[in-house]
Protein backbone atom coordinates (compact mmCIF):
# COMPACT_ATOMS: atom_id res chain seq x y z
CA UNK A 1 25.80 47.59 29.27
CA UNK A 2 23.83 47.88 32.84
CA UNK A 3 21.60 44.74 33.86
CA UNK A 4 22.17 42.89 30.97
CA UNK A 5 24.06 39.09 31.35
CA UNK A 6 26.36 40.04 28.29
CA UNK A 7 26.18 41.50 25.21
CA UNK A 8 29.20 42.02 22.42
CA UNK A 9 29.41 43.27 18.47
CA UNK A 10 29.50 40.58 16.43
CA UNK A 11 30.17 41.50 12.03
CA UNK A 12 28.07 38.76 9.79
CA UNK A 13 28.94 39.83 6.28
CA UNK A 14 29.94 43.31 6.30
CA UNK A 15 27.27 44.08 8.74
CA UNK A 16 27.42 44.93 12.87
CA UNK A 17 25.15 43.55 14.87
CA UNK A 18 24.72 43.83 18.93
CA UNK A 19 23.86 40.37 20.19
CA UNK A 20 22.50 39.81 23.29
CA UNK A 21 22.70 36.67 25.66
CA UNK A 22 20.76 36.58 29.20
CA UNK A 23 21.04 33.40 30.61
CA UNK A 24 18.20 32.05 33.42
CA UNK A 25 19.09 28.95 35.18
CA UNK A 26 15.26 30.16 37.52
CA UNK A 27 12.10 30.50 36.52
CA UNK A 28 11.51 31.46 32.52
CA UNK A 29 8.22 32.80 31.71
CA UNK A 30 6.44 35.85 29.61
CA UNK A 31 8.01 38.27 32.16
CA UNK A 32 11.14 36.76 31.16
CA UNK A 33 10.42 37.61 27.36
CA UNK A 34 9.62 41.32 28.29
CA UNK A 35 13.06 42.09 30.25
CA UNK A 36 14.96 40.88 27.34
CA UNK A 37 12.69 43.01 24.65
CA UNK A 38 13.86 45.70 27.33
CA UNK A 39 17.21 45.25 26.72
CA UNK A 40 16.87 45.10 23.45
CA UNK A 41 15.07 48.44 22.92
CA UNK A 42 17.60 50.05 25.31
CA UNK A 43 20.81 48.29 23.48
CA UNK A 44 19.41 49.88 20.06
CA UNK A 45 19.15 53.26 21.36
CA UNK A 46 22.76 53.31 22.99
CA UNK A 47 24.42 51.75 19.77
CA UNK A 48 22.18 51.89 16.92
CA UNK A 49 23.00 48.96 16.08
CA UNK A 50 20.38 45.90 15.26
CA UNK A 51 20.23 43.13 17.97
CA UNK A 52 19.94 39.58 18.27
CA UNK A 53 18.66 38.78 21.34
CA UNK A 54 19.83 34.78 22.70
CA UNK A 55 18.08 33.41 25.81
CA UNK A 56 19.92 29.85 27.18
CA UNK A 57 18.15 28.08 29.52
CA UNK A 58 18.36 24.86 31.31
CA UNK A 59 15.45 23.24 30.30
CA UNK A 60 12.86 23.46 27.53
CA UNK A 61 10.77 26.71 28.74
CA UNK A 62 6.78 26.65 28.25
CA UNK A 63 5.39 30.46 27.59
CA UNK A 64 1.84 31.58 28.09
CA UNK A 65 -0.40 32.51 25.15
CA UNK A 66 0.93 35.79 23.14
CA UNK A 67 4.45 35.33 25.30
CA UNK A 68 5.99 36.73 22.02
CA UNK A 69 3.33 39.23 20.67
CA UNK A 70 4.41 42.09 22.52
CA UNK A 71 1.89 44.73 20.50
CA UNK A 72 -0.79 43.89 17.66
CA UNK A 73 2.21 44.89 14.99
CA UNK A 74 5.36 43.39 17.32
CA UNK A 75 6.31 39.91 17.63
CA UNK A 76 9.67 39.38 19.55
CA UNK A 77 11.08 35.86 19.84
CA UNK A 78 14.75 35.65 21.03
CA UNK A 79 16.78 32.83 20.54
CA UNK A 80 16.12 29.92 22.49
CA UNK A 81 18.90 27.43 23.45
CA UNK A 82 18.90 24.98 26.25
CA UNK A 83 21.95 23.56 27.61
CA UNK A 84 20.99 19.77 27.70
CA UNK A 85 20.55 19.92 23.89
CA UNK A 86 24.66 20.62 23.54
CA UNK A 87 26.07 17.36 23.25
CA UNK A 88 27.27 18.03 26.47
CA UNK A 89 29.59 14.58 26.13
CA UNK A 90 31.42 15.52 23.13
CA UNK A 91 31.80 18.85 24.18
CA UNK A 92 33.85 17.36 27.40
CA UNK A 93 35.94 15.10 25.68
CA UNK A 94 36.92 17.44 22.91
CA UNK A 95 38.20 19.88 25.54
CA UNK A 96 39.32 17.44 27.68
CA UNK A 97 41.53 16.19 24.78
CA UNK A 98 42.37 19.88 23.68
CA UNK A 99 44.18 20.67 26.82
CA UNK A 100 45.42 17.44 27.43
CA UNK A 101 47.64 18.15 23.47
CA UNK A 102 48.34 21.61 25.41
CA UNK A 103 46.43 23.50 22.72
CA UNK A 104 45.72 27.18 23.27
CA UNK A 105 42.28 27.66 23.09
CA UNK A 106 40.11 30.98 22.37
CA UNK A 107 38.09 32.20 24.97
CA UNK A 108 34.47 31.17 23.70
CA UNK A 109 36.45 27.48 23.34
CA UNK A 110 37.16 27.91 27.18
CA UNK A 111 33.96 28.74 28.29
CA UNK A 112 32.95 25.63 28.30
CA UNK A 113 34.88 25.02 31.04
CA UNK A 114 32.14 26.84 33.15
CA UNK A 115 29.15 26.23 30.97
CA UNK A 116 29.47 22.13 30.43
CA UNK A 117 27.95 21.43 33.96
CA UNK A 118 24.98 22.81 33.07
CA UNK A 119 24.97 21.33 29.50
CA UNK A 120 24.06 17.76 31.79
CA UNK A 121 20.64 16.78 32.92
CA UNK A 122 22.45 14.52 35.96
CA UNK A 123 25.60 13.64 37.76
CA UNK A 124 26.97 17.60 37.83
CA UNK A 125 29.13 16.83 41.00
CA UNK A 126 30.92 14.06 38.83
CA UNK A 127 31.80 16.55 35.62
CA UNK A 128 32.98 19.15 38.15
CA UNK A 129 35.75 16.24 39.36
CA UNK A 130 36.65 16.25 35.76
CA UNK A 131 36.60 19.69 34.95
CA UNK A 132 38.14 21.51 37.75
CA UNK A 133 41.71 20.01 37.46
CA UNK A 134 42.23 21.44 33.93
CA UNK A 135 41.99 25.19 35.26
CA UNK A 136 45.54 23.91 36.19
CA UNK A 137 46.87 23.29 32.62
CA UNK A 138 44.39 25.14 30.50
CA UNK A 139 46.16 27.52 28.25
CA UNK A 140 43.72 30.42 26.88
CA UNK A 141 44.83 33.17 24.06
CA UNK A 142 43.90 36.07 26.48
CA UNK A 143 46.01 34.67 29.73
CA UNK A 144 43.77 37.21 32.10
CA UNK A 145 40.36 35.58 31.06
CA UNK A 146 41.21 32.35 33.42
CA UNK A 147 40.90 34.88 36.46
CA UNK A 148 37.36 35.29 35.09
CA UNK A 149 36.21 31.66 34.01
CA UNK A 150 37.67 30.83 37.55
CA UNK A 151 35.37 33.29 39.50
CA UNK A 152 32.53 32.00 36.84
CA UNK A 153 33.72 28.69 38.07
CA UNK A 154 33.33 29.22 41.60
CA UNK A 155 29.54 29.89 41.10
CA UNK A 156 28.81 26.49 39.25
CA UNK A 157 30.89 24.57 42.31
CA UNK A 158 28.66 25.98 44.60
CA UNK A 159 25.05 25.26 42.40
CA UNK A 160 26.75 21.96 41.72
CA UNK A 161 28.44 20.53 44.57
CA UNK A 162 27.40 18.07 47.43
CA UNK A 163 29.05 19.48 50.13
CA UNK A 164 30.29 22.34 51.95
CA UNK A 165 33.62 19.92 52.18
CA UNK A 166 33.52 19.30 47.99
CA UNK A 167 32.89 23.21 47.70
CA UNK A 168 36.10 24.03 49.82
CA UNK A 169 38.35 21.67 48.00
CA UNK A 170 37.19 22.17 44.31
CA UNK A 171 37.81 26.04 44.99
CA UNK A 172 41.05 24.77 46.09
CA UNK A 173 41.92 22.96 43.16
CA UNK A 174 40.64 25.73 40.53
CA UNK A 175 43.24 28.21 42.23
CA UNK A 176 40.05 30.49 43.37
CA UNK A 177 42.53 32.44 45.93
CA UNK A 178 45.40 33.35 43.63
CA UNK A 179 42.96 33.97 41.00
CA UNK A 180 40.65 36.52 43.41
CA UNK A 181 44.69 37.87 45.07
CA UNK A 182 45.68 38.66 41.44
CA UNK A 183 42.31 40.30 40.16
CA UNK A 184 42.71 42.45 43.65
CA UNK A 185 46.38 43.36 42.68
CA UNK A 186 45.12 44.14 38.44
CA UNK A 187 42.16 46.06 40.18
CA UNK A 188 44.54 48.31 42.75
CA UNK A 189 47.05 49.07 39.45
CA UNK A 190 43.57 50.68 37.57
CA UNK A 191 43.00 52.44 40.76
CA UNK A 192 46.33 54.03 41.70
CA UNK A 193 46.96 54.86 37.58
CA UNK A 194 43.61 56.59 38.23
CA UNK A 195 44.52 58.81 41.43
CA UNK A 196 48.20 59.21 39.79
CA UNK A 197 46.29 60.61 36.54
CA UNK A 198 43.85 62.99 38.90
CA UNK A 199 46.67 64.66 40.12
CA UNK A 200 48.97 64.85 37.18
CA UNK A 201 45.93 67.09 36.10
CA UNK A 202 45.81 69.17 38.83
CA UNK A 203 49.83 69.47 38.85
CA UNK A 204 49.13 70.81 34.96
CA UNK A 205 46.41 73.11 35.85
CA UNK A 206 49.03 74.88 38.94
CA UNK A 207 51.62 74.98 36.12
CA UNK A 208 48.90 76.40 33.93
CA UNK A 209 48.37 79.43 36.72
CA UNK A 210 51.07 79.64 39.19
CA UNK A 211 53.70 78.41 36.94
CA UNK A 212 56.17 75.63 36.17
CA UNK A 213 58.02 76.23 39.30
CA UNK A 214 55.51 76.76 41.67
CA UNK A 215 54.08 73.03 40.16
CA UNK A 216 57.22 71.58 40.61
CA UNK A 217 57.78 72.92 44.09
CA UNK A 218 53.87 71.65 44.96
CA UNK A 219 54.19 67.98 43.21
CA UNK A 220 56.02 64.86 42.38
CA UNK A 221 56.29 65.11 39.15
CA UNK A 222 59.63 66.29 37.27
CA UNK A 223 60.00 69.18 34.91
CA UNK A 224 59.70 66.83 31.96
CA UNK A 225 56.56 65.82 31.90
CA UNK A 226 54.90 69.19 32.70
CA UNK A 227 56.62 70.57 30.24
CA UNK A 228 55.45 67.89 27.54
CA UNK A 229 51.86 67.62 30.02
CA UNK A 230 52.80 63.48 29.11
CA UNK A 231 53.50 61.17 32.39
CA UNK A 232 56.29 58.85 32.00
CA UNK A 233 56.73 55.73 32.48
CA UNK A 234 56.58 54.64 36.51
C-alpha cells in the first residue's frame, strides 16, 4: 500500500488479518497516533480485512492526554515496541552463530541484520563492524531479499557510522554496488518484458484487423505465437 512503512496478511487461526508496522526512529507524538489510525481506516477499506496496527520505536514514547481516544466511542492504541527492549545481545549472537553453522535463515530471521543496530542504546558503530561482514556469508531462503536488507543496510551505516571514511568502507564490505548493479539489471528485465508485452498486443490487434500476414510482415514476432496469441520463451 501507498505511504505506509509495510504492511502484509498474516492467518492467526483460520482468520486473515492485515497488520500494519510504521516504524519512527523521529519524533513520536499524538500526530503520530493519527497517521497510523489513517492507515488503518484506509487498509480496511482496500482489503476488508481487520488490522493490527504495530508502531516500533527507538525509545519509550510519552503521548499527550487522549493520544488514543480518537472520538468519544473510539479508542485506537497500536502496538508499541521499542527496539532497546529486544535483547538486542542475544539477538546478535544467535545470528551471529546461525550463519557462522551456514544455516539458511527466513527472511524475518534476517532482518535482524538491519534492525539489531537500533535494538542498542550505545556503541552502534561497533555492532555495524560485526554485522556488516556476514552480508558476505549470510544465506537467506528467498536469495533476492539480500539485495533488499543490503539497500536497508546502507541506511543504518549512514545513521550509524562515524565517518564519511567508515560509511565508504562498510558499503564496501556489504557488497552495496553489486547489490544496487543487480537490482538495476532485475529492474531493466521487468521493464523490457513490459515493452515486449505492449507490443505483442499491438502485433495481435494488426493480426486481429489487417491479418496474420500483414502482422507478421509489420513485427518480430513469428507465426506461432500469433497464431496461439502466447509469446514464447526469449
Amino acid at each position: 500500500m501507498p505511504r505506509v512503512d509495510s504492511s502484509y496478511l498474516a492467518e492467526i487461526g483460520d482468520k486473515l488479518f492485515v497488520v500494519n508496522r510504521e516504524d519512527e526512529s523521529g519524533p513520536v507524538n499524538n500526530a503520530t497516533i493519527e497517521k497510523i489510525n489513517r492507515y488503518r481506516v484506509n487498509l480496511e477499506y482496500a482489503t476488508e480485512l481487520p488490522v493490527m496496527s504495530v508502531l516500533t520505536v527507538d525509545n519509550v514514547p510519552s503521548f499527550g492526554q487522549n493520544a488514543f481516544a480518537l472520538s468519544p466511542t473510539l479508542i485506537f492504541k497500536p502496538l508499541i515496541i521499542v527496539y532497546k527492549n529486544l535483547e538486542a545481545m542475544k539477538r546478535l549472537i544467535n545470528l551471529v552463530d546461525k550463519i557462522n553453522n551456514n544455516e539458511v535463515l527466513t527472511r524475518v530471521e534476517a532482518m535482524n541484520l538491519v534492525m539489531i543496530p537500533r535494538m542498542f542504546s550505545k556503541s552502534q558503530e561497533i555492532v555495524l563492524e560485526y554485522l556488516c561482514p556476514l552480508f558476505d556469508d549470510v544465506k537467506i531462503d528467498v536469495e533476492d531479499f539480500k539485495f533488499e536488507l543490503i539497500l536497508e543496510m546502507k541506511c543504518i551505516i549512514h545513521k550509524y557510522a562515524k565517518t564519511l571514511e567508515d560509511i565508504v568502507r562498510l558499503e564496501e564490505v556489504i557488497g552495496l554496488q553489486k547489490a544496487m548493479t543487480a537490482m538495476d539489471y532485475q529492474k531493466q528485465v521487468v521493464f523490457d518484458e513490459g515493452i515486449q508485452k505492449g507490443e505483442f498486443n499491438i502485433a495481435l490487434k494488426i493480426k486481429d484487423v489487417l491479418g496474420i500476414e500483414k502482422a507478421l510482415e509489420l513485427t518480430d514476432f513469428s507465426r506461432s505465437e500469433l497464431e496461439s496469441g502466447k509469446l514464447n520463451n526469449r
